[in-house]
N, C-alpha and C. Protein backbone atom coordinates (compact mmCIF):
# COMPACT_ATOMS: atom_id res chain seq x y z
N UNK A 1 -53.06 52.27 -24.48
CA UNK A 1 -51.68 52.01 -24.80
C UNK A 1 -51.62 50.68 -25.54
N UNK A 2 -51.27 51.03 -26.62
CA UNK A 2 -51.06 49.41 -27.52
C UNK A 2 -49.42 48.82 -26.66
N UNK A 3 -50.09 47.31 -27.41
CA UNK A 3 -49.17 46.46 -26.98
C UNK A 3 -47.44 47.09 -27.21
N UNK A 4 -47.80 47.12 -28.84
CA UNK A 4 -46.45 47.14 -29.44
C UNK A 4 -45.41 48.74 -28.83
N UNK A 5 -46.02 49.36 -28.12
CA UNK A 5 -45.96 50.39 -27.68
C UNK A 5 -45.05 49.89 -26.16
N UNK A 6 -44.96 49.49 -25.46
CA UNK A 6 -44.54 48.62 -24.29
C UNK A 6 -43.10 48.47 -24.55
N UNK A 7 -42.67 47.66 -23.63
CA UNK A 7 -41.17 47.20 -23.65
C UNK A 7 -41.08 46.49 -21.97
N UNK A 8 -40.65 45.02 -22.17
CA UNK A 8 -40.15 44.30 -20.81
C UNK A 8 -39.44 44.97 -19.94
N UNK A 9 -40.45 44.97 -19.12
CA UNK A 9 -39.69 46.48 -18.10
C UNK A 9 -40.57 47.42 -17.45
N UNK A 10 -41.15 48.18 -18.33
CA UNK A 10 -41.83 48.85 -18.05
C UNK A 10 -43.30 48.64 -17.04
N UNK A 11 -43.47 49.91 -16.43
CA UNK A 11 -44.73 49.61 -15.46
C UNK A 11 -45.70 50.65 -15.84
N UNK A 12 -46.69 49.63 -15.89
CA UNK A 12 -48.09 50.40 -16.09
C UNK A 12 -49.00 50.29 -15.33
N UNK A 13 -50.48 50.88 -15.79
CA UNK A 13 -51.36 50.48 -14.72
C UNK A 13 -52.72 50.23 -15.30
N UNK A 14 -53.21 49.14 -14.77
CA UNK A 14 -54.54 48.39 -15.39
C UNK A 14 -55.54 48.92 -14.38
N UNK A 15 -56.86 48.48 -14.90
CA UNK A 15 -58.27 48.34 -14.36
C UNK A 15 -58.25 47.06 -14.01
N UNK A 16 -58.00 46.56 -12.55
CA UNK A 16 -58.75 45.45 -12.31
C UNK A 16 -60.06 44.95 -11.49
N UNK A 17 -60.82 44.38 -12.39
CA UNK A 17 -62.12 43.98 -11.36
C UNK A 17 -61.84 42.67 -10.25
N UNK A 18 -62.81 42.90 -9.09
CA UNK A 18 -62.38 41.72 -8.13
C UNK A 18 -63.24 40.70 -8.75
N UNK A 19 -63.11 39.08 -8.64
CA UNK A 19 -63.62 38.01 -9.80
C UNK A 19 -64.44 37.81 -8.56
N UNK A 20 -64.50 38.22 -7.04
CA UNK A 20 -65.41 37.59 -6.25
C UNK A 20 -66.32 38.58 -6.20
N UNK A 21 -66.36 39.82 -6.82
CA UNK A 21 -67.47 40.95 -6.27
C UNK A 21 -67.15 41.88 -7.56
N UNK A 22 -67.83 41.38 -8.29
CA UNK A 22 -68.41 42.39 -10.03
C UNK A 22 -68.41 43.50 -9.90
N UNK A 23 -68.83 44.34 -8.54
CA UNK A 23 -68.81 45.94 -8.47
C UNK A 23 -67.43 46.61 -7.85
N UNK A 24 -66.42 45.71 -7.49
CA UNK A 24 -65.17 46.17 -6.97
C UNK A 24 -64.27 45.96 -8.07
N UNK A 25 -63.65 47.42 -8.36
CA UNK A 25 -62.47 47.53 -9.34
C UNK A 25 -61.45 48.61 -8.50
N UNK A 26 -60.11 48.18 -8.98
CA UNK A 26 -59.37 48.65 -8.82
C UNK A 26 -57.89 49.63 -9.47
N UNK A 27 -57.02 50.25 -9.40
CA UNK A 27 -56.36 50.49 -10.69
C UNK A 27 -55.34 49.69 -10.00
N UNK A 28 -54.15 49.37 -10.57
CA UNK A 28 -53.13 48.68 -9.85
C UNK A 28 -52.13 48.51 -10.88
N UNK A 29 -50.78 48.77 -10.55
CA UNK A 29 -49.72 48.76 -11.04
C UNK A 29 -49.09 46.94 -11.53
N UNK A 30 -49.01 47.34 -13.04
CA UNK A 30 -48.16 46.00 -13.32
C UNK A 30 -46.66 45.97 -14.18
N UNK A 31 -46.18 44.73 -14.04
CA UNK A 31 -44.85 45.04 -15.08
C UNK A 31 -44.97 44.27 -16.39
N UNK A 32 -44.46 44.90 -17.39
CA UNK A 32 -44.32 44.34 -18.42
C UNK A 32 -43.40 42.95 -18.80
N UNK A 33 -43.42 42.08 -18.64
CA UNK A 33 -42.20 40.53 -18.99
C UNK A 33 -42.70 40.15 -20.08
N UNK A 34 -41.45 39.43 -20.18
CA UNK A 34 -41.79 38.25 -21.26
C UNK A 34 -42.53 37.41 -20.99
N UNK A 35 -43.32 36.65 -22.12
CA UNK A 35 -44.05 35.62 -21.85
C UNK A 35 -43.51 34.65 -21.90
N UNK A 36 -43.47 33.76 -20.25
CA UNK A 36 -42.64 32.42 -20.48
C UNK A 36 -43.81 31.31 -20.74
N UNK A 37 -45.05 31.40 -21.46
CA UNK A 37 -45.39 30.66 -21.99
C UNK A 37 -45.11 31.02 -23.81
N UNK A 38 -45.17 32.02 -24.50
CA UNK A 38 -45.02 32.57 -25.61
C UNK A 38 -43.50 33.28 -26.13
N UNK A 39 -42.55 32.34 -26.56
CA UNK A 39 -41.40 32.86 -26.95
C UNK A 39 -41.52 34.83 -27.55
N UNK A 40 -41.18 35.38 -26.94
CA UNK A 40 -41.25 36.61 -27.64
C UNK A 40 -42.56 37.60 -27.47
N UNK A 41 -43.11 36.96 -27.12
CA UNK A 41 -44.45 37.65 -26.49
C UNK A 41 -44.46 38.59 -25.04
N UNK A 42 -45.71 39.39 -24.62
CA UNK A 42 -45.85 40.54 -23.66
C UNK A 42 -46.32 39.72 -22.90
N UNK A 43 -46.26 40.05 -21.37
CA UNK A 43 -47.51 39.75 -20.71
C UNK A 43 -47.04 40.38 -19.00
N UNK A 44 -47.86 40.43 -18.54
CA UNK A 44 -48.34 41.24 -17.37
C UNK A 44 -47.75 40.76 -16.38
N UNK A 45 -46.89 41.39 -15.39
CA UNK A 45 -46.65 40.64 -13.97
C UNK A 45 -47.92 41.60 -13.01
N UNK A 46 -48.50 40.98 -12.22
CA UNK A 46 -49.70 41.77 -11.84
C UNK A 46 -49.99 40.72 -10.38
N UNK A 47 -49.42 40.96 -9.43
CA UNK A 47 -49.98 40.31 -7.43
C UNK A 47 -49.46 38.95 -8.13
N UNK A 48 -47.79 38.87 -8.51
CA UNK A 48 -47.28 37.43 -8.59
C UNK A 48 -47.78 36.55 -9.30
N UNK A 49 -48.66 37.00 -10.09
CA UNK A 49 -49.34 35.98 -11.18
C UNK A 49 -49.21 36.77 -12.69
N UNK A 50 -48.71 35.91 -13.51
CA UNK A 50 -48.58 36.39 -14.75
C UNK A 50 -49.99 36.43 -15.71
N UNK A 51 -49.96 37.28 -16.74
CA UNK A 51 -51.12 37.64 -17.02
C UNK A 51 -50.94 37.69 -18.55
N UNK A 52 -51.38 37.02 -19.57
CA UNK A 52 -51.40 37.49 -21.28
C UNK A 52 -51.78 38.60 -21.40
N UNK A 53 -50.64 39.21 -22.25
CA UNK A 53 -50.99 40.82 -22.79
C UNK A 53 -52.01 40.45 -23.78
N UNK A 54 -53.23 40.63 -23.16
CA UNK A 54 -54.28 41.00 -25.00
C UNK A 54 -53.86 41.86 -25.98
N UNK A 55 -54.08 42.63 -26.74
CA UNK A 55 -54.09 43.83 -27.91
C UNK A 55 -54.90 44.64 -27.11
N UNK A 56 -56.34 44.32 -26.67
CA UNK A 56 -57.17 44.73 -26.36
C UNK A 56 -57.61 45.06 -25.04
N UNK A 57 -56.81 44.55 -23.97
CA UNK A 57 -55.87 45.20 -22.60
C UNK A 57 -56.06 47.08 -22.65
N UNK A 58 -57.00 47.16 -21.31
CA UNK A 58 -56.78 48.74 -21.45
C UNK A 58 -55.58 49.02 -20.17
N UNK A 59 -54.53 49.43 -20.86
CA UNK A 59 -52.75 49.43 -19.92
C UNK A 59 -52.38 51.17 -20.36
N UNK A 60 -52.55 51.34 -19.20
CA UNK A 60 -52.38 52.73 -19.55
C UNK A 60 -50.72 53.16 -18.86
N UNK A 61 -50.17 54.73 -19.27
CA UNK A 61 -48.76 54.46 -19.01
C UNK A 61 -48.26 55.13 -17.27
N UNK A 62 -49.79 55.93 -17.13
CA UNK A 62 -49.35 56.63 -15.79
C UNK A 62 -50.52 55.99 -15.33
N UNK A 63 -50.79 56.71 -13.75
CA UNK A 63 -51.83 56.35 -12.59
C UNK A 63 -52.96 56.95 -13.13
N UNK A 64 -51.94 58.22 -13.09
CA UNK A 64 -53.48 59.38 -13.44
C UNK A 64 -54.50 59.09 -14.54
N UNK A 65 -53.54 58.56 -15.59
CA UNK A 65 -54.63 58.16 -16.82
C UNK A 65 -55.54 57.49 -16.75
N UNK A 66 -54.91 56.14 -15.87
CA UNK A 66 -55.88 55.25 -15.30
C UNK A 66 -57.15 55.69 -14.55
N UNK A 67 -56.25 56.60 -13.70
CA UNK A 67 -57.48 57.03 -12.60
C UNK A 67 -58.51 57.89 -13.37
N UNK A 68 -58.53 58.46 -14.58
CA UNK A 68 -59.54 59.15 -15.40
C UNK A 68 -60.20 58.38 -16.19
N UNK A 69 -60.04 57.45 -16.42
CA UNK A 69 -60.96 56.72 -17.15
C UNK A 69 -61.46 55.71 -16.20
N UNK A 70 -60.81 55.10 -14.98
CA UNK A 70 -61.74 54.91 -13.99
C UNK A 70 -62.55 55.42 -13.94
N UNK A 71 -63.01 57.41 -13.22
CA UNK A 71 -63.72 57.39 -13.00
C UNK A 71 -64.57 57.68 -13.85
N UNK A 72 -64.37 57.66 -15.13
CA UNK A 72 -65.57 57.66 -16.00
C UNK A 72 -66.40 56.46 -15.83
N UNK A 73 -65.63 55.41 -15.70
CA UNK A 73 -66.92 53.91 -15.92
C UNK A 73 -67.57 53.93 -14.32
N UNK A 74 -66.61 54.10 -13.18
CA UNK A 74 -67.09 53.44 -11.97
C UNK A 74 -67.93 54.79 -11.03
N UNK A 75 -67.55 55.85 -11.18
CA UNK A 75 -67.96 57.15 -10.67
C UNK A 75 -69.32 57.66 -10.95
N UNK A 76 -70.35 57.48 -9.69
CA UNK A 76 -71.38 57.82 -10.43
C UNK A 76 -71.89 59.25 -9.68
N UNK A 77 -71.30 60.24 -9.80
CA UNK A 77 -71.59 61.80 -9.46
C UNK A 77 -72.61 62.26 -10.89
């Protein structure tokens, strides 16, 4: 899901890895805000901490989507 595709408001859902344990990821729901560091800019509300929308952010628009390309990277059947 590209950025420009979005709108303040909306909820999506990311891939996040845990920063204390490299092999734990998760999918997890975030909201779209404004950036109150970047007049006019995207960025992520995500566990009370705001987050810069990259371009390059994989933000997908449902769970399920998420959850399929999860298990492509993390699923090892």
């Amino acid at each position: 899901m590209k950025k420009n595709q979005i709108q303040s408001g909306d909820h999506v859902y990311v891939i996040c890895r845990n920063p204390h344990a490299a092999s734990v990821a998760m999918i997890q729901e975030a909201e779209v805000i404004e950036n109150p560091e970047k007049n006019g800019d995207k960025a992520l509300l995500l566990n009370d901490f705001c987050y810069e929308f990259a371009e390059d952010d994989a933000v997908f628009p449902t769970f399920e989507e998420a959850q399929l390309i999860y298990k492509q990277i993390y699923d090892e059947d």
